[in-house]
Protein backbone atom coordinates (compact mmCIF):
# COMPACT_ATOMS: atom_id res chain seq x y z
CA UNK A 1 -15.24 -29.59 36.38
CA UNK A 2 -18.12 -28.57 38.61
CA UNK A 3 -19.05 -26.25 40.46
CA UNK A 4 -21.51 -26.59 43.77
CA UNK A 5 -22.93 -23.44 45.39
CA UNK A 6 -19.28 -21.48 46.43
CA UNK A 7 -17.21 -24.16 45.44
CA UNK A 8 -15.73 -25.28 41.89
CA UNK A 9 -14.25 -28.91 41.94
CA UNK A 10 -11.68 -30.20 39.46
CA UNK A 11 -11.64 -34.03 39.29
CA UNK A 12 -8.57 -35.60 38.64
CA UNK A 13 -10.13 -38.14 36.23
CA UNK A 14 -10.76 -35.21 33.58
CA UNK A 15 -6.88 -34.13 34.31
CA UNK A 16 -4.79 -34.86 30.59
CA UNK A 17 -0.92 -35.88 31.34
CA UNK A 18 1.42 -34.02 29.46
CA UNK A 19 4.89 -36.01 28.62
CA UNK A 20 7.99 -34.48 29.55
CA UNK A 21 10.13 -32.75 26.64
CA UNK A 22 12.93 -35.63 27.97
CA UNK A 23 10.96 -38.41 28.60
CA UNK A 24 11.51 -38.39 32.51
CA UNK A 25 7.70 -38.08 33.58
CA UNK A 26 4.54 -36.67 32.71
CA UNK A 27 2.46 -33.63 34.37
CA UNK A 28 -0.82 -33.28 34.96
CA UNK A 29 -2.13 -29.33 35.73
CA UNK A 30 -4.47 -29.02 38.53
CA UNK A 31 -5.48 -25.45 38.61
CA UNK A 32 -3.37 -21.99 37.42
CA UNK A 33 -4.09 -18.36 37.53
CA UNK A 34 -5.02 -16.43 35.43
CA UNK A 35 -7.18 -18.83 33.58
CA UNK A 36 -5.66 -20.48 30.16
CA UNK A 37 -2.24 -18.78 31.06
CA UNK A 38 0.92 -20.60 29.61
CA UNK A 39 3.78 -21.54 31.40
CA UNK A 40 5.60 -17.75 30.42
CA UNK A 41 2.83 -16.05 32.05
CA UNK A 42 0.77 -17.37 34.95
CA UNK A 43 0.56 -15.90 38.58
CA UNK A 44 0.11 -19.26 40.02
CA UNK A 45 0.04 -23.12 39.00
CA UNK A 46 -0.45 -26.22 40.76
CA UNK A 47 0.05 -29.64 39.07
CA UNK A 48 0.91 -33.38 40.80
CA UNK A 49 3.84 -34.82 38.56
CA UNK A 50 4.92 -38.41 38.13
CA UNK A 51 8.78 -38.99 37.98
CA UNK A 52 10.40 -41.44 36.20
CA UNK A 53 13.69 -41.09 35.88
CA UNK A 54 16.65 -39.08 37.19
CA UNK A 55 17.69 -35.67 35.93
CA UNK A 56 17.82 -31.87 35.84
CA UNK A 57 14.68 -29.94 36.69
CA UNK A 58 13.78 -27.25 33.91
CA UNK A 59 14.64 -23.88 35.17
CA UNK A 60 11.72 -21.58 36.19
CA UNK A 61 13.20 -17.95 36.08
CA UNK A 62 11.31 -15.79 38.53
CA UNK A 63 9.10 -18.53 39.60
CA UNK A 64 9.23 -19.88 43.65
CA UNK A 65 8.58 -23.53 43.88
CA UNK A 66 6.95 -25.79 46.82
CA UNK A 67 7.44 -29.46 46.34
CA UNK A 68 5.79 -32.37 48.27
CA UNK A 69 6.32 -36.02 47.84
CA UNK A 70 3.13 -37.91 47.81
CA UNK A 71 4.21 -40.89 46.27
CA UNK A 72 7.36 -43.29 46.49
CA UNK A 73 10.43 -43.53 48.14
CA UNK A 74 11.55 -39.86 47.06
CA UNK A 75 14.12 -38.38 45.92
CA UNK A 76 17.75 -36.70 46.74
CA UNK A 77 17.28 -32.47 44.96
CA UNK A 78 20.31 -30.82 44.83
CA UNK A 79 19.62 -27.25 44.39
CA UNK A 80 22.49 -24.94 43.17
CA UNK A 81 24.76 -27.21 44.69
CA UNK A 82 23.35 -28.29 47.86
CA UNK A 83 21.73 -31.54 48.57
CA UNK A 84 18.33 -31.75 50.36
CA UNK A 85 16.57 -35.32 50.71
CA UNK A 86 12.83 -34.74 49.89
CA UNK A 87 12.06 -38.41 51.39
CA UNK A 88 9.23 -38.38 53.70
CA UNK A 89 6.02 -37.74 52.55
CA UNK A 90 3.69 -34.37 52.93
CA UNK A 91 6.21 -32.31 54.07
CA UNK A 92 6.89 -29.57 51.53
CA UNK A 93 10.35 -28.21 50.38
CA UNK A 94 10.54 -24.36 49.24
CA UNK A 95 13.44 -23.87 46.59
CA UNK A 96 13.75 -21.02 43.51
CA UNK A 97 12.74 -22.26 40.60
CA UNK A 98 15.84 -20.52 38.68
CA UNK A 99 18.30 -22.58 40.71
CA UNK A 100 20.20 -25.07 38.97
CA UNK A 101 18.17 -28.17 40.52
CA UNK A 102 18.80 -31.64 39.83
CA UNK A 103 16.92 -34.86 40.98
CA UNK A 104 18.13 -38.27 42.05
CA UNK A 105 15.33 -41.24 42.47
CA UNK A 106 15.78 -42.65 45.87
CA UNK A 107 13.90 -46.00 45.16
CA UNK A 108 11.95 -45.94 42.29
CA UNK A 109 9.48 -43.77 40.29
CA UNK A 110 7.42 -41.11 42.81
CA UNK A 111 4.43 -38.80 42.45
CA UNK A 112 5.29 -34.92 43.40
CA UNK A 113 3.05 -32.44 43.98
CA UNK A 114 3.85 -28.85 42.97
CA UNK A 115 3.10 -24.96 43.70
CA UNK A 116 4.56 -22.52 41.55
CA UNK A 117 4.23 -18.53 41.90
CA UNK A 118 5.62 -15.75 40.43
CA UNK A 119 8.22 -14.12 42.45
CA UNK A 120 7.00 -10.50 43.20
CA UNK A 121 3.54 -10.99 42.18
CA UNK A 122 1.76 -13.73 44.48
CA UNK A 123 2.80 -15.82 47.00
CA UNK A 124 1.65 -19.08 48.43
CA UNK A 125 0.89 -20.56 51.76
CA UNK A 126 1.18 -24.62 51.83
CA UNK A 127 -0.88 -26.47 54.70
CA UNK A 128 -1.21 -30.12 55.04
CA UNK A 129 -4.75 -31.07 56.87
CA UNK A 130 -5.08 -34.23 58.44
CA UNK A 131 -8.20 -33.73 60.75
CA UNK A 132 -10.97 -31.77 60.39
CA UNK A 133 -11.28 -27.63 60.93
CA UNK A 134 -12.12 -24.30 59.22
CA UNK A 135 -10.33 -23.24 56.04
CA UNK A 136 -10.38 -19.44 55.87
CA UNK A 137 -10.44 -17.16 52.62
CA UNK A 138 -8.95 -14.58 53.44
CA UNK A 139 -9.83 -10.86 51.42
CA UNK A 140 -9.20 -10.98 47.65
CA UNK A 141 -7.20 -14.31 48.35
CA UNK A 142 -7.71 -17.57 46.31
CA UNK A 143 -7.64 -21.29 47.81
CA UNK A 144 -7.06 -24.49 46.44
CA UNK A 145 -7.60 -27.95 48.12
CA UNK A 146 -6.62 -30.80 46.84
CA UNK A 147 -7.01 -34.26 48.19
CA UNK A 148 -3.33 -36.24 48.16
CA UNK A 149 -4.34 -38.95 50.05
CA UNK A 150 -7.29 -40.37 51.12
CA UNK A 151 -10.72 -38.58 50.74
CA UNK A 152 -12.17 -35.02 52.08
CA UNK A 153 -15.70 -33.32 52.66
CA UNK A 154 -15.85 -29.62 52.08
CA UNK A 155 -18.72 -27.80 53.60
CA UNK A 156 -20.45 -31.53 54.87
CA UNK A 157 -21.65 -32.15 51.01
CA UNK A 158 -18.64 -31.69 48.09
CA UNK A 159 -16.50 -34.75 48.16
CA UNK A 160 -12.76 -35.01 46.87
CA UNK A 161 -11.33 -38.73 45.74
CA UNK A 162 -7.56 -38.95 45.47
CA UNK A 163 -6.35 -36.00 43.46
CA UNK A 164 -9.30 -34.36 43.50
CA UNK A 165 -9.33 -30.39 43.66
CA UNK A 166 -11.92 -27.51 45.02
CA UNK A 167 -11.27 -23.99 44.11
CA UNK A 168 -12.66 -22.26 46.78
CA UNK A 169 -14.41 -18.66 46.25
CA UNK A 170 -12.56 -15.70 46.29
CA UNK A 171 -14.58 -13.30 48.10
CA UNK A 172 -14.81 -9.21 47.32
CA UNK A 173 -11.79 -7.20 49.51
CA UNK A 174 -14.34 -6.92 52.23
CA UNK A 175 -15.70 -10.59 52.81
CA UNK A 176 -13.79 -13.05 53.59
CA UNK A 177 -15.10 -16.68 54.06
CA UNK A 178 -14.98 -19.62 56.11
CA UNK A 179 -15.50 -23.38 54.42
CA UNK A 180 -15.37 -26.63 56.71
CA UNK A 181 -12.70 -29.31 55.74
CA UNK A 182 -13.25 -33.10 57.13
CA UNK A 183 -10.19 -34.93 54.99
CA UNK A 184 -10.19 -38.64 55.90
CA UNK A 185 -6.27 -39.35 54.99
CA UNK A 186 -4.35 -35.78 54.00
CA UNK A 187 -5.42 -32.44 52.03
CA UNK A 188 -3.36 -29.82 51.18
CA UNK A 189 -4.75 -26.32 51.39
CA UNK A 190 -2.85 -23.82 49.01
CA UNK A 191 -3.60 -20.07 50.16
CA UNK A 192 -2.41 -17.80 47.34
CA UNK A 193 -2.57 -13.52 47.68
CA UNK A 194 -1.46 -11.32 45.61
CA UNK A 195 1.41 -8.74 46.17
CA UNK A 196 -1.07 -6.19 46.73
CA UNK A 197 -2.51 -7.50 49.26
CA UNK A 198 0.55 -8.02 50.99
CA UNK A 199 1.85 -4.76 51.01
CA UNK A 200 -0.74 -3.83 53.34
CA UNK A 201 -0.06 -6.04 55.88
């Protein structure tokens, strides 16, 4: 981890893979709120996970889940019943993370990428960037880039490899920023805000 002037990068070669419980993939944590939380207690988390093999999801009680398939020929999720093809790559897929989700490989092992918030305390905004623009902060809100493909300049001097992240500042309720993104393949940009913040809109 580093950090340069208002932005703290995470580089995906200091990222440890955790091993599934069943053996169907590993995880590898990109960034969570609050810091050191567990997985019983954090606002937020964001990890990329590589999948294996076929089978049930675990269940996420109160959690809301954004998928995106950046790897692979993807895979068939059928959530509480219902089928959805998650096949074509950076387009995200909103489910609850308490349905009863399974997954079916469509061709092979694939690489997922993964926001998870806690339902009634913050919420998330996925964009995918492909070309370069302005990535706003908005007041007391937190955002997280990470490169999925490709390679990205933030602010004309931090560069992110593949699976490279940047935490972006989170600026006091009255000053909100501005940071310039130039991604050279595609970067997500995660926008999370707390509930407070949204009961004022």
């Amino acid at each position: 981890m580093t950090t340069t002037g208002r932005i703290q990068v995470l580089r995906a070669s200091e990222r440890p893979a955790t091993p599934w419980l069943n053996g169907g993939g590993v995880t590898r944590e990109v960034a969570g709120s609050p810091a050191g939380a567990g997985m019983a207690d954090f606002d937020w988390r964001v990890s990329l996970a590589d999948v294996a093999s076929a089978g049930p999801f675990s269940p996420f009680p109160g959690i809301d889940r954004v998928i995106t398939l950046v790897e692979g020929a993807g895979m068939a999720l059928t959530v509480d019943g219902v089928e959805q093809l998650v096949d074509a790559p950076f387009r995200p897929f909103a489910f609850p993370g308490d349905a009863a989700t399974d997954c079916r490989l469509l061709g092979g092992p694939v690489v997922d990428f993964n926001v998870m918030t806690r339902r009634g305390r913050t919420d998330a905004v996925v964009e995918l960037r492909t070309g370069p623009g302005s990535v706003a902060v908005p007041e007391g809100s937190t955002v997280l880039l990470v490169c999925l493909a490709g390679t990205a300049v933030v602010d004309g001097g931090t560069e992110l490899g593949r699976y490279d992240a940047a935490v972006l500042d989170t600026p006091a309720l009255d000053a909100p920023g501005t940071h310039e993104l130039r991604p050279d393949g595609v970067t997500a940009a995660i926008t999370f805000r707390t509930a407070a913040l949204r009961t004022t809109d």
